[in-house]
PDB file of N, CA and C in Angstrom:
ATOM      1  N   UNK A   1     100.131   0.987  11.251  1.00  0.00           N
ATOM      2  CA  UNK A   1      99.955  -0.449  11.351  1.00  0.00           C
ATOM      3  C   UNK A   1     101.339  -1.068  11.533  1.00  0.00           C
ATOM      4  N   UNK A   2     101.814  -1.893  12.848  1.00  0.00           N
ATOM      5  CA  UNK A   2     102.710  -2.304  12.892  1.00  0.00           C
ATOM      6  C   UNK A   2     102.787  -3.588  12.119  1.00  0.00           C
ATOM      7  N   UNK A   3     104.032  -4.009  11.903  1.00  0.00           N
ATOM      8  CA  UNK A   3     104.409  -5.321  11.251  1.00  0.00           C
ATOM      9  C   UNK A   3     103.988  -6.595  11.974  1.00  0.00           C
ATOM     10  N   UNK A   4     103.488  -6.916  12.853  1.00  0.00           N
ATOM     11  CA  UNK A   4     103.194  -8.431  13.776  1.00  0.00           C
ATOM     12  C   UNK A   4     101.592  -8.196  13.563  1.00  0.00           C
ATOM     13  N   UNK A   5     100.727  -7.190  13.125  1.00  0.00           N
ATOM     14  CA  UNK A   5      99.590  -6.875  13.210  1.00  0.00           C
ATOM     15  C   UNK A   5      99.039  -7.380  11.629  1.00  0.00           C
ATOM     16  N   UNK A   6      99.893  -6.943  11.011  1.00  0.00           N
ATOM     17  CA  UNK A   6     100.174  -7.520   9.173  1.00  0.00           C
ATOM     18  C   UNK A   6     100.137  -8.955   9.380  1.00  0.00           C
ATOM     19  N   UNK A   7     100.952  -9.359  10.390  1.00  0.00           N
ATOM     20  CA  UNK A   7     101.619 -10.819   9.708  1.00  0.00           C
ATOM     21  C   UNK A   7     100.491 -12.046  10.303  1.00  0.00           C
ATOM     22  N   UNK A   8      99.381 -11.227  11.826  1.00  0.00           N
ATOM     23  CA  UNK A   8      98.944 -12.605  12.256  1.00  0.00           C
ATOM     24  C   UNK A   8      97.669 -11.414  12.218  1.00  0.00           C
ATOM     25  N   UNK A   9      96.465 -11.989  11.773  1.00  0.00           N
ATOM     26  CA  UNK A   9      95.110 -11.457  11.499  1.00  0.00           C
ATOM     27  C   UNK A   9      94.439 -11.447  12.396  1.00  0.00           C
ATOM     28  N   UNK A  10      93.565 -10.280  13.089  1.00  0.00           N
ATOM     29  CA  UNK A  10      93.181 -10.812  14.167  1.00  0.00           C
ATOM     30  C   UNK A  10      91.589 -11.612  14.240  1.00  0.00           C
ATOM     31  N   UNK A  11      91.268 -11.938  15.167  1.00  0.00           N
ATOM     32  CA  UNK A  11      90.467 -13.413  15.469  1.00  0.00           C
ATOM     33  C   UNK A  11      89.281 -12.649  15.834  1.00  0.00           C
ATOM     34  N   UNK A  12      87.997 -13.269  14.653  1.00  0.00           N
ATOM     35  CA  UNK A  12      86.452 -12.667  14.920  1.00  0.00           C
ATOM     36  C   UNK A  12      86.282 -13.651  15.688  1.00  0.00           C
ATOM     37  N   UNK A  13      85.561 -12.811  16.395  1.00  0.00           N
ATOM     38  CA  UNK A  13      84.406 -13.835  17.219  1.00  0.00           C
ATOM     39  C   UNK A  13      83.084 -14.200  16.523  1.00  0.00           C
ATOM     40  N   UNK A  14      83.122 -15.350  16.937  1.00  0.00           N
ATOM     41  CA  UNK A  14      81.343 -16.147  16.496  1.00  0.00           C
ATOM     42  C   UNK A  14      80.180 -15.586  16.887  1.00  0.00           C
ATOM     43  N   UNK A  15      79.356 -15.080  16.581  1.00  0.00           N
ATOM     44  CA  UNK A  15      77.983 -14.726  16.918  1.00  0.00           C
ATOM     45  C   UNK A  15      77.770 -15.650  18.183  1.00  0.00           C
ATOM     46  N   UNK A  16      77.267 -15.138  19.400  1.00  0.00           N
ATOM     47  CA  UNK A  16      76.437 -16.039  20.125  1.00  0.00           C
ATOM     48  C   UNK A  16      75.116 -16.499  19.754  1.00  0.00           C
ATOM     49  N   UNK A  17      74.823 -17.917  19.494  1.00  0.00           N
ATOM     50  CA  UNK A  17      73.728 -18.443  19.584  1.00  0.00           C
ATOM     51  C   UNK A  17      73.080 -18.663  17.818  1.00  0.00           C
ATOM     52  N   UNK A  18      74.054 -18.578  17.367  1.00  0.00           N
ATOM     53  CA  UNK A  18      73.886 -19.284  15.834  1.00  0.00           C
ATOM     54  C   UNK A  18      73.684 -20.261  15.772  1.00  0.00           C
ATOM     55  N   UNK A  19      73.703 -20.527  14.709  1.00  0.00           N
ATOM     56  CA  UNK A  19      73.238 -22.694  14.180  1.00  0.00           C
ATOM     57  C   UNK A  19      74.691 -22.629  14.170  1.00  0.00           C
ATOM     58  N   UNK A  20      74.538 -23.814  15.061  1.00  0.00           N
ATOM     59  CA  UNK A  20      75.850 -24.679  14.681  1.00  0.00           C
ATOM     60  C   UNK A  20      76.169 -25.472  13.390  1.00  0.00           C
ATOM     61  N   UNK A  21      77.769 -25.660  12.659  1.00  0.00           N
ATOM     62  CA  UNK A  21      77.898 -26.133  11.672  1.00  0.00           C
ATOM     63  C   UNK A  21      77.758 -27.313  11.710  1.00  0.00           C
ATOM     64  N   UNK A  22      76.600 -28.354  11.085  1.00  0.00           N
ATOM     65  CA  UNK A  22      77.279 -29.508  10.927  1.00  0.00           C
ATOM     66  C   UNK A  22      77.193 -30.215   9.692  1.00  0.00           C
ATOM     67  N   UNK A  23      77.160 -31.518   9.507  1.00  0.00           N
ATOM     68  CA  UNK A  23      77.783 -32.187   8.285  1.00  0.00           C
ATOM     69  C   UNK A  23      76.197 -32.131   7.093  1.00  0.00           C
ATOM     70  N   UNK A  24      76.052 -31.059   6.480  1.00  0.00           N
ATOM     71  CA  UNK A  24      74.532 -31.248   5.256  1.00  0.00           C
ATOM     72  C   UNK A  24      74.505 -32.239   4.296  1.00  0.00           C
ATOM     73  N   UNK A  25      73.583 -32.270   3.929  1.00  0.00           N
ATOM     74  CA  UNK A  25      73.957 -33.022   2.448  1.00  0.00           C
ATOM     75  C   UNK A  25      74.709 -32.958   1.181  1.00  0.00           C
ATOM     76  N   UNK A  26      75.168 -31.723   0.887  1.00  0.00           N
ATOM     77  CA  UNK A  26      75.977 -31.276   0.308  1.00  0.00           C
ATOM     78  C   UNK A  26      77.165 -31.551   0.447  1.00  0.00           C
ATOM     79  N   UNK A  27      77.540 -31.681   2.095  1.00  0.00           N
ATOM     80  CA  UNK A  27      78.847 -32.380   2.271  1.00  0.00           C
ATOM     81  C   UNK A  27      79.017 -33.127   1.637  1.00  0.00           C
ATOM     82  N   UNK A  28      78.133 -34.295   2.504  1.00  0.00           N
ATOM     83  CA  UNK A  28      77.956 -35.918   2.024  1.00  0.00           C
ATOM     84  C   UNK A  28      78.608 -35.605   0.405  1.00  0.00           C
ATOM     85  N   UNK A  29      77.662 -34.967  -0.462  1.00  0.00           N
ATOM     86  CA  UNK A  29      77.031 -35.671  -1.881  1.00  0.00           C
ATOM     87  C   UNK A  29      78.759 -35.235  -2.802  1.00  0.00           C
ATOM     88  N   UNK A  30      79.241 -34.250  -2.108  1.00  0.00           N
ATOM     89  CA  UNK A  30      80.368 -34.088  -3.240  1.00  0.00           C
ATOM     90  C   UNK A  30      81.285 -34.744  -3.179  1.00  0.00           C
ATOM     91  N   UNK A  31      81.749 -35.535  -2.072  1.00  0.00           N
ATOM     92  CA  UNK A  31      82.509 -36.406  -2.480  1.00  0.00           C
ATOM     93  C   UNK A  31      82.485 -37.953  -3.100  1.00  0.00           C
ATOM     94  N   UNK A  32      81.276 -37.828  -3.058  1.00  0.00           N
ATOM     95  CA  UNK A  32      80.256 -39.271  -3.797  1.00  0.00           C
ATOM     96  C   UNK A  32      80.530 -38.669  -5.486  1.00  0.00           C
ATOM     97  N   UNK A  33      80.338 -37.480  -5.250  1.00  0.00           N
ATOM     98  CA  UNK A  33      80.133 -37.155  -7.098  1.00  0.00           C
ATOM     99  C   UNK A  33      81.265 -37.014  -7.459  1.00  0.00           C
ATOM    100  N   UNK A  34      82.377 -37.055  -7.125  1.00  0.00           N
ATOM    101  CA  UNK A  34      83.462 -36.743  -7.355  1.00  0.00           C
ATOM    102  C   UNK A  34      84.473 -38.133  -7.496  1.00  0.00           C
ATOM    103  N   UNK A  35      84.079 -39.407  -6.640  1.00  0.00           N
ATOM    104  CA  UNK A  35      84.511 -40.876  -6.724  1.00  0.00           C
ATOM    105  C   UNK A  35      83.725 -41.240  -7.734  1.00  0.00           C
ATOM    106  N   UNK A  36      82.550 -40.719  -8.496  1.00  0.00           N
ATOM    107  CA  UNK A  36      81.759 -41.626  -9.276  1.00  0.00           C
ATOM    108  C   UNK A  36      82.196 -41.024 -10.512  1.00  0.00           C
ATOM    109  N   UNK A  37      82.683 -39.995 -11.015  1.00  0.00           N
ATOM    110  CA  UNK A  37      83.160 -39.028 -11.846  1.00  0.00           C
ATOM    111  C   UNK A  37      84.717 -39.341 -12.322  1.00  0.00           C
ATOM    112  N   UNK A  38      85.579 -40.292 -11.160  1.00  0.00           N
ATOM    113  CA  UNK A  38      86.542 -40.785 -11.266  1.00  0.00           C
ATOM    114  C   UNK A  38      86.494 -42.134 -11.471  1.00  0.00           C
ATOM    115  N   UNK A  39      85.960 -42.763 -11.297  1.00  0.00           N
ATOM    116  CA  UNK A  39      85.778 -44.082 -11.848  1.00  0.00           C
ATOM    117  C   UNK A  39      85.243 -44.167 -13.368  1.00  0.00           C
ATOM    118  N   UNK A  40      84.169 -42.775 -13.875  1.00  0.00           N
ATOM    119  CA  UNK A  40      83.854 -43.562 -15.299  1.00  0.00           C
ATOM    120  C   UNK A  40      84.832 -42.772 -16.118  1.00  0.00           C
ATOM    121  N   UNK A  41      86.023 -41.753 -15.670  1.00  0.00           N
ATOM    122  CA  UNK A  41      86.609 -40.875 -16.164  1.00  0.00           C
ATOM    123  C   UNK A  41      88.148 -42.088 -16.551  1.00  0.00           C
ATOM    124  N   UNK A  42      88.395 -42.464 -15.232  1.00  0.00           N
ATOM    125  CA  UNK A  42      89.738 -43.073 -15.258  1.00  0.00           C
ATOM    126  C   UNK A  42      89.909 -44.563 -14.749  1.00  0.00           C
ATOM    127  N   UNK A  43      89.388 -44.970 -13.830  1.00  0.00           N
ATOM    128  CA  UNK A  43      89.129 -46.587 -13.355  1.00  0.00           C
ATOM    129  C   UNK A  43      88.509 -47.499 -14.821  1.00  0.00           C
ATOM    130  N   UNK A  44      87.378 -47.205 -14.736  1.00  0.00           N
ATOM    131  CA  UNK A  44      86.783 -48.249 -15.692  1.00  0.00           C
ATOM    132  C   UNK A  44      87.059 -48.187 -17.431  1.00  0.00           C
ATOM    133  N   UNK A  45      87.822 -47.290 -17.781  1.00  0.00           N
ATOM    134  CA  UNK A  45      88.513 -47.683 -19.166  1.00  0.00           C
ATOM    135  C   UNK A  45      90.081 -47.588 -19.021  1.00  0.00           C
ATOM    136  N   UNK A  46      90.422 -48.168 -17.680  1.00  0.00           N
ATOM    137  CA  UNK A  46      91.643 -48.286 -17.815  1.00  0.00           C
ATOM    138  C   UNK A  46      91.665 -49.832 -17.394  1.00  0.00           C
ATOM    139  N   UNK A  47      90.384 -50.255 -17.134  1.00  0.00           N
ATOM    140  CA  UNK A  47      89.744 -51.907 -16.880  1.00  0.00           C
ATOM    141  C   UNK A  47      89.474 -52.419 -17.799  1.00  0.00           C
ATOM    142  N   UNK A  48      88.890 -51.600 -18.889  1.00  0.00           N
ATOM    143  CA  UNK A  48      88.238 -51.940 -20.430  1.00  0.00           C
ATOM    144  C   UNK A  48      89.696 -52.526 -20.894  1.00  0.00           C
ATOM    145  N   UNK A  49      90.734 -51.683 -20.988  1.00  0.00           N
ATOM    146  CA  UNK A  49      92.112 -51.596 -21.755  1.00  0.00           C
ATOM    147  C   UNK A  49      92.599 -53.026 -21.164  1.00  0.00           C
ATOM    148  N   UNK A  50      92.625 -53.350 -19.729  1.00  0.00           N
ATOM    149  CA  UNK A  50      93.178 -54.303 -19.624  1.00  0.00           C
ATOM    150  C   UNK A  50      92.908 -55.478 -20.176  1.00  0.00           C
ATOM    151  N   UNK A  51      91.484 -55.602 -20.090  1.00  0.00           N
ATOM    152  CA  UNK A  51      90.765 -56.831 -20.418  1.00  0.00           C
ATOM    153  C   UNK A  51      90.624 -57.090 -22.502  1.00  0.00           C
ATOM    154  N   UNK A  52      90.943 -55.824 -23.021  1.00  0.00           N
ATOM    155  CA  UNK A  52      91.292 -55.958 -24.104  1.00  0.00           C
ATOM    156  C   UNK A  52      92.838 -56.676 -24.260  1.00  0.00           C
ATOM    157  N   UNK A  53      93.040 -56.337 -23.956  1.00  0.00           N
ATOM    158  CA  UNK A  53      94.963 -56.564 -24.048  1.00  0.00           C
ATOM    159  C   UNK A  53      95.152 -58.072 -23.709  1.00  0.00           C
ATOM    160  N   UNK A  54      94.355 -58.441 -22.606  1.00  0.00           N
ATOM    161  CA  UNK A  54      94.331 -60.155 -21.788  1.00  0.00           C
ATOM    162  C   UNK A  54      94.018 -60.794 -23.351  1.00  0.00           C
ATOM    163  N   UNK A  55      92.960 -60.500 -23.714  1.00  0.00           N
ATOM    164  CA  UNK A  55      91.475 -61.110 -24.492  1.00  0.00           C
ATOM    165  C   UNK A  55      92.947 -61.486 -25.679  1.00  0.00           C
ATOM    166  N   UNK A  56      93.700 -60.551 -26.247  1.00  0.00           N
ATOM    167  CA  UNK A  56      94.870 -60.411 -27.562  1.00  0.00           C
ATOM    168  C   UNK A  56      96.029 -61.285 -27.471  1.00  0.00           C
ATOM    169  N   UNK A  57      96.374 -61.036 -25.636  1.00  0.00           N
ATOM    170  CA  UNK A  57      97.398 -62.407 -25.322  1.00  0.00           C
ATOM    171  C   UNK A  57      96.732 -63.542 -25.558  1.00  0.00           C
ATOM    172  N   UNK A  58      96.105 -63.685 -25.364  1.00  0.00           N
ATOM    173  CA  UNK A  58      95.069 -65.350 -25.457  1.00  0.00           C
ATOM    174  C   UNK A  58      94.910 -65.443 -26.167  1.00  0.00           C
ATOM    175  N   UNK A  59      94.934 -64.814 -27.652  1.00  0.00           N
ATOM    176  CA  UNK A  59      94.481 -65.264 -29.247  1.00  0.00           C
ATOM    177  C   UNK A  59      96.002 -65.412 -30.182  1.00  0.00           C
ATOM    178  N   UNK A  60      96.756 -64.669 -29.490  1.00  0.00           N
ATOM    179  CA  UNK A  60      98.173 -64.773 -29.979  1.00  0.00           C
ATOM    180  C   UNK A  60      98.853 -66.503 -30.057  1.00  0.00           C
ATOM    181  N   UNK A  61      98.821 -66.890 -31.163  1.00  0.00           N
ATOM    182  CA  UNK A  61      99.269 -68.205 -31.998  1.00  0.00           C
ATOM    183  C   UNK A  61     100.723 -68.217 -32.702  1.00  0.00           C
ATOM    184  N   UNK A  62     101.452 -69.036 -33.046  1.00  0.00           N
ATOM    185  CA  UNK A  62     102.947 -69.122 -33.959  1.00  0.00           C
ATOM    186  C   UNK A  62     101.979 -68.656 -35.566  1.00  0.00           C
ATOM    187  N   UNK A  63     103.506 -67.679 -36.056  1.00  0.00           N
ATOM    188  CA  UNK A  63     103.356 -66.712 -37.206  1.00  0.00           C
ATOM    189  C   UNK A  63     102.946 -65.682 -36.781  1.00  0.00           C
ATOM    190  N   UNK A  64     102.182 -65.415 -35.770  1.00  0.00           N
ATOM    191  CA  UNK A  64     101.718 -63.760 -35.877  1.00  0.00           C
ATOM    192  C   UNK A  64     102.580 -62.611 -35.737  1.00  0.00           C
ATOM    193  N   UNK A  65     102.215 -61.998 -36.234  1.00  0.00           N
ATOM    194  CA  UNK A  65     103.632 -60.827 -36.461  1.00  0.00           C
ATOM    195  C   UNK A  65     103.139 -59.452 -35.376  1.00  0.00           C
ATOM    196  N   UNK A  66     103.735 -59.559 -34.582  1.00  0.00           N
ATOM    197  CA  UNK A  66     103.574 -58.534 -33.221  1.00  0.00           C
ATOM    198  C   UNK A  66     104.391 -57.499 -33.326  1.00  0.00           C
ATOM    199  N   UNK A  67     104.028 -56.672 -32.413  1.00  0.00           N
ATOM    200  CA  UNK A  67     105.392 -55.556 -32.208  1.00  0.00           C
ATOM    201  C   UNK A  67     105.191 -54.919 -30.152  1.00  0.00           C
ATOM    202  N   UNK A  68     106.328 -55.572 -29.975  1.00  0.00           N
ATOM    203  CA  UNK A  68     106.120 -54.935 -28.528  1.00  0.00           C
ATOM    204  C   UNK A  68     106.212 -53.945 -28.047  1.00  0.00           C
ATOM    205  N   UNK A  69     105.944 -53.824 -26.713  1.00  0.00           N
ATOM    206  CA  UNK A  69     106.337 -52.232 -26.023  1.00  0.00           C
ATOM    207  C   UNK A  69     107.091 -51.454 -26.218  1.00  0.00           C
ATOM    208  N   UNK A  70     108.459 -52.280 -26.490  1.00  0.00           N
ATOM    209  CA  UNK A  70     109.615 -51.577 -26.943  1.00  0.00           C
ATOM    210  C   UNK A  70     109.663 -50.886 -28.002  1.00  0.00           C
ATOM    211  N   UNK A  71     108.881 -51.788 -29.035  1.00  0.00           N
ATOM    212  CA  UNK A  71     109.002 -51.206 -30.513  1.00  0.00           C
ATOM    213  C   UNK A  71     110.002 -52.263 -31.493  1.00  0.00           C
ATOM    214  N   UNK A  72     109.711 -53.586 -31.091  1.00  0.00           N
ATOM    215  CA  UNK A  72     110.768 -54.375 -31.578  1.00  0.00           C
ATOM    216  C   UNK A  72     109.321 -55.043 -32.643  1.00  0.00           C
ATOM    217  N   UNK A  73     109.549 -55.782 -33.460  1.00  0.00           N
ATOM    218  CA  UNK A  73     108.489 -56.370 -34.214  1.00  0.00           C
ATOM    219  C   UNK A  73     109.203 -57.359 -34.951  1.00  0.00           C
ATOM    220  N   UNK A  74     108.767 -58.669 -34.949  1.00  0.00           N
ATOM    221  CA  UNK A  74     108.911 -59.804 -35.232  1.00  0.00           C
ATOM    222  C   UNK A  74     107.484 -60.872 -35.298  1.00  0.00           C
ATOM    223  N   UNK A  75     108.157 -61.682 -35.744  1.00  0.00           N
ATOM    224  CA  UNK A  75     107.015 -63.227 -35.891  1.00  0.00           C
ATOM    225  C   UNK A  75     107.067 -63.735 -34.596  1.00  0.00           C
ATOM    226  N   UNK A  76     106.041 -64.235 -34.643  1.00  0.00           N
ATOM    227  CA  UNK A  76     105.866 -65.502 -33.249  1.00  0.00           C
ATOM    228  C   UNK A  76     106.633 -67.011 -33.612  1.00  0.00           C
ATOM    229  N   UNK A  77     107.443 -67.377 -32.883  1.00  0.00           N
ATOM    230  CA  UNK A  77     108.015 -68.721 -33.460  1.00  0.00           C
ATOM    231  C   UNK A  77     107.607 -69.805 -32.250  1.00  0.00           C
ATOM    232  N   UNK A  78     107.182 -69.264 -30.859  1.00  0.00           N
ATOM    233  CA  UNK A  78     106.943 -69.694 -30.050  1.00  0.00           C
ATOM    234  C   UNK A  78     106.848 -69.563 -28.401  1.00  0.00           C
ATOM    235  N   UNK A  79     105.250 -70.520 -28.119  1.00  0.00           N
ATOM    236  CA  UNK A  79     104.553 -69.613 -27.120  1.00  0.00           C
ATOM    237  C   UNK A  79     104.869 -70.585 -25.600  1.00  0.00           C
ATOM    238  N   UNK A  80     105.156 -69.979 -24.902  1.00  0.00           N
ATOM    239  CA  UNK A  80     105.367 -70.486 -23.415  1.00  0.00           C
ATOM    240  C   UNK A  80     103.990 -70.045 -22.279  1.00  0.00           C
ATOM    241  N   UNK A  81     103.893 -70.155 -21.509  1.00  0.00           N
ATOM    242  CA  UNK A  81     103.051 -70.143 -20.010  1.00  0.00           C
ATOM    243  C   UNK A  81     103.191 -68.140 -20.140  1.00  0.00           C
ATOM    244  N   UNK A  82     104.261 -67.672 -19.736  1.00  0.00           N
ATOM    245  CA  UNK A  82     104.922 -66.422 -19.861  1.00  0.00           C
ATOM    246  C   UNK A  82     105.367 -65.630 -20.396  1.00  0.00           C
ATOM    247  N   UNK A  83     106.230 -66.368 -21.430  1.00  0.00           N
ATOM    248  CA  UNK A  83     107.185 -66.088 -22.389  1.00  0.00           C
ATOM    249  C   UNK A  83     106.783 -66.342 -23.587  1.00  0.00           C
ATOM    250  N   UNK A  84     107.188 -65.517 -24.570  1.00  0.00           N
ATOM    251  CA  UNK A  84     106.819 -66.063 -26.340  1.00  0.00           C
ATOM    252  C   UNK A  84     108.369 -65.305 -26.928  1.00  0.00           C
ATOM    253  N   UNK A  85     108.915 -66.537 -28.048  1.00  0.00           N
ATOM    254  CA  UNK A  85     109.998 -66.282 -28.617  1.00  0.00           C
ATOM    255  C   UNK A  85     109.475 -65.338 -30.274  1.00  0.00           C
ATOM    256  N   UNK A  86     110.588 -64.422 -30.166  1.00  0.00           N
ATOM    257  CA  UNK A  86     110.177 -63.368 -31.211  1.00  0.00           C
ATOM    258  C   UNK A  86     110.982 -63.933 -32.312  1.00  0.00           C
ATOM    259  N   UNK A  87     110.845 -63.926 -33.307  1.00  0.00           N
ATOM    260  CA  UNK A  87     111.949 -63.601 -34.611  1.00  0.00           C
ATOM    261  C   UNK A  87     112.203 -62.714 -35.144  1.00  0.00           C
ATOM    262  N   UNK A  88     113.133 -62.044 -34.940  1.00  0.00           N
ATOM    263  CA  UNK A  88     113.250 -60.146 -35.329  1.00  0.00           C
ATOM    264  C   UNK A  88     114.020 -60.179 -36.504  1.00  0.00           C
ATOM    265  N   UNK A  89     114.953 -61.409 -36.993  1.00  0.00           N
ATOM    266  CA  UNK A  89     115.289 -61.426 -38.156  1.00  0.00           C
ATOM    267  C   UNK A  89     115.673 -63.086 -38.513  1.00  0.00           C
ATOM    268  N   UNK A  90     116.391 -63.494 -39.281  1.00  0.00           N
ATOM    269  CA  UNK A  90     116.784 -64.244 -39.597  1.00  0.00           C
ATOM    270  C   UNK A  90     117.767 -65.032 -38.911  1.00  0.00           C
ATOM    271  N   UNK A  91     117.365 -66.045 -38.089  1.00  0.00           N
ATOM    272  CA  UNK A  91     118.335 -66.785 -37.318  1.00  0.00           C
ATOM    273  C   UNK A  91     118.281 -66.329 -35.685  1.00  0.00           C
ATOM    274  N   UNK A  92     117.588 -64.846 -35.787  1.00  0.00           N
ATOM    275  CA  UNK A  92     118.257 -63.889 -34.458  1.00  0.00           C
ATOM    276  C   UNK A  92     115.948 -64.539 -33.850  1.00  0.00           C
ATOM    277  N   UNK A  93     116.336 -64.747 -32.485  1.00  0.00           N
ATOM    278  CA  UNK A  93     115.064 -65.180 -32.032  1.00  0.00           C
ATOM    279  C   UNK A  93     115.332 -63.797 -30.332  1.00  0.00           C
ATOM    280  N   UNK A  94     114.534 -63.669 -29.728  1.00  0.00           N
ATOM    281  CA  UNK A  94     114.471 -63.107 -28.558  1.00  0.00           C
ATOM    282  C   UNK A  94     113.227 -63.794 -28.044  1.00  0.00           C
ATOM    283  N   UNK A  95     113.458 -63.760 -26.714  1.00  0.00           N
ATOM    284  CA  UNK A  95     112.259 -64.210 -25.869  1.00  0.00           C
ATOM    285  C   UNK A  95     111.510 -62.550 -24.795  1.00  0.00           C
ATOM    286  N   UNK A  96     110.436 -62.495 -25.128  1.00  0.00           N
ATOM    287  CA  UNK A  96     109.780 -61.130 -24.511  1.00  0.00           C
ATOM    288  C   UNK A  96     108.789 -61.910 -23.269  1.00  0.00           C
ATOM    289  N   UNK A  97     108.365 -60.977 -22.208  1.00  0.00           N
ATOM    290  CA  UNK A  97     106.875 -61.417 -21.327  1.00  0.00           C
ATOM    291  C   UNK A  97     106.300 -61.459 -22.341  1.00  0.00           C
ATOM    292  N   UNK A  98     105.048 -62.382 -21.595  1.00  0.00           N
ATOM    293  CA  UNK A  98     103.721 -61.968 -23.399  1.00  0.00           C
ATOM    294  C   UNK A  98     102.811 -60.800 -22.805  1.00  0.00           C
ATOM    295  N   UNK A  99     103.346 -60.040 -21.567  1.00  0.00           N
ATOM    296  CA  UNK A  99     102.697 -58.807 -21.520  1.00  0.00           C
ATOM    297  C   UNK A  99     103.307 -57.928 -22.003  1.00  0.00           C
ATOM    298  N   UNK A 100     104.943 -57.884 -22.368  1.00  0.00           N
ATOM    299  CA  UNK A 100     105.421 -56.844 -23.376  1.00  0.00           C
ATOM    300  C   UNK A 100     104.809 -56.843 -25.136  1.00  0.00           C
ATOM    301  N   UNK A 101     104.510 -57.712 -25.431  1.00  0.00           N
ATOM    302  CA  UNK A 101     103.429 -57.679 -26.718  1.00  0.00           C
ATOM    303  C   UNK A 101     102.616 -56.659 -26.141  1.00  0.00           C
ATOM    304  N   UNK A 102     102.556 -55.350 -27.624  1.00  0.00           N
ATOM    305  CA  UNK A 102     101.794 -54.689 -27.397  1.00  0.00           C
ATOM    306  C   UNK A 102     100.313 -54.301 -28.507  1.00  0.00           C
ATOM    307  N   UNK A 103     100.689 -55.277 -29.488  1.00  0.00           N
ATOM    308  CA  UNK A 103      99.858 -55.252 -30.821  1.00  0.00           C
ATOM    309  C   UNK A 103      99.946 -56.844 -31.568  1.00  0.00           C
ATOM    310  N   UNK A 104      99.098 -56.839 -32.198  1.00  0.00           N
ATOM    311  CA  UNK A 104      99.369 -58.323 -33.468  1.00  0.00           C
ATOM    312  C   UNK A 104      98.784 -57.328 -34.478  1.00  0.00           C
ATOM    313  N   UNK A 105     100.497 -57.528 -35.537  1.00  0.00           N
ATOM    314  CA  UNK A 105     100.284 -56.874 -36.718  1.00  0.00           C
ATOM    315  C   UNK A 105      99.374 -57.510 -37.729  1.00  0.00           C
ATOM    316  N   UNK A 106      98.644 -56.877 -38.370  1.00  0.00           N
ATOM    317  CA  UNK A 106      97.700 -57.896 -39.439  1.00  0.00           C
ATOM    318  C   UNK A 106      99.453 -58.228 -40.550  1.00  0.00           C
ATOM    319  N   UNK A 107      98.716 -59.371 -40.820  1.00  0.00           N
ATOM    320  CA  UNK A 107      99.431 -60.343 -41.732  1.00  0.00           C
ATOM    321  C   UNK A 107      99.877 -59.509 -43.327  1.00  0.00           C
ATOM    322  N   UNK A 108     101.486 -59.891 -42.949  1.00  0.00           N
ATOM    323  CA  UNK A 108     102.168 -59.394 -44.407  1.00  0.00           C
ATOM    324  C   UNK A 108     102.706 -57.886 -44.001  1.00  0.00           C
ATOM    325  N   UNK A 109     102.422 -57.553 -42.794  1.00  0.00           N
ATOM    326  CA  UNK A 109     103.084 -56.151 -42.395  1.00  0.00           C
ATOM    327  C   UNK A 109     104.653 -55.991 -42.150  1.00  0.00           C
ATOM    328  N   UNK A 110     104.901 -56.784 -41.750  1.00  0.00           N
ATOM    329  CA  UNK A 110     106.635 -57.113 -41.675  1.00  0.00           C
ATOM    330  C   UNK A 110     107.346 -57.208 -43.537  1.00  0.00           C
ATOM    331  N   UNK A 111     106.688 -57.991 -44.202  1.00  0.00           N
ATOM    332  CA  UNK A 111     107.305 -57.904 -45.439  1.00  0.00           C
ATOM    333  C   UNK A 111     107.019 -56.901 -46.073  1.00  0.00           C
ATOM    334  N   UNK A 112     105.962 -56.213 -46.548  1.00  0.00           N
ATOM    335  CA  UNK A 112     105.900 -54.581 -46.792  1.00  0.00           C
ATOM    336  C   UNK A 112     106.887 -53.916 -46.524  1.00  0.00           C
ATOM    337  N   UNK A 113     106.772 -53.530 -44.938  1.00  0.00           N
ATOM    338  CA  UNK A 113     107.970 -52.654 -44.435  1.00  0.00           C
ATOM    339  C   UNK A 113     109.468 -52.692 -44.948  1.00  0.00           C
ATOM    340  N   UNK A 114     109.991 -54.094 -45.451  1.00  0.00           N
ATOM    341  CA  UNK A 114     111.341 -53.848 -45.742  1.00  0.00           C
ATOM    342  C   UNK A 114     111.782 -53.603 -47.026  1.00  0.00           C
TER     343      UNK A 114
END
C-alpha cells in the first residue's frame, strides 16, 4: 500500500437507481427539538433573572442596605433616574448604576457585620 493511497480514500460509487436523499421528518424535527430545549434550558430563566432584578431596582428606596456587583455594601442615601448614591462608611458616599446593585440586604445586616 503506497502512501497517497493511505492519505486520499478512494471514492464508492452510488448504487444506480436508489431513492434519492431528501429532507424527512426527522431532519425537520431535530432542529426544532433542539431550539425548544434551548430556550427552556437557557433563554427563558435567564429572562426570569432579568425581570427579577428590574422588579428589585424598582422597590429599592433611601436606607436600604445593598451590596453591589463588586462586592461593595452600603446604605442607600440617594436615588437618581440611573444612578443611586451608596454610603460605604461614614462621610465616604459613592455613586454606582442602579444596575450594579446586586442584592437589598435585609435590614440591620451592615451593623451585625462590624
Amino acid at each position: 500500500m503506497n502512501l497517497l493511497a493511505f492519505l486520499i480514500p478512494a471514492a464508492h460509487a452510488q448504487a444506480a437507481g436508489g431513492q434519492p436523499q431528501g429532507m424527512g421528518l426527522t431532519t425537520l424535527l431535530f432542529p426544532i427539538i433542539l431550539i425548544a430545549i434551548m430556550y427552556f434550558l437557557m433563554i427563558r430563566p435567564q429572562m426570569k433573572r432579568q425581570k427579577e432584578h428590574k422588579a428589585m431596582l424598582d422597590k429599592i428606596k433611601v436606607g436600604d442596605e445593598v451590596l453591589t456587583n463588586g462586592g461593595i455594601a452600603g446604605v442607600v442615601t440617594k436615588i437618581g433616574d440611573n444612578f443611586v448614591t451608596v454610603e460605604v462608611a461614614d462621610n465616604v458616599n459613592i455613586r454606582v448604576q442602579k444596575g450594579a446593585v446586586g442584592n437589598v440586604l435585609p435590614a440591620g445586616t451592615l451593623k451585625s457585620a462590624v
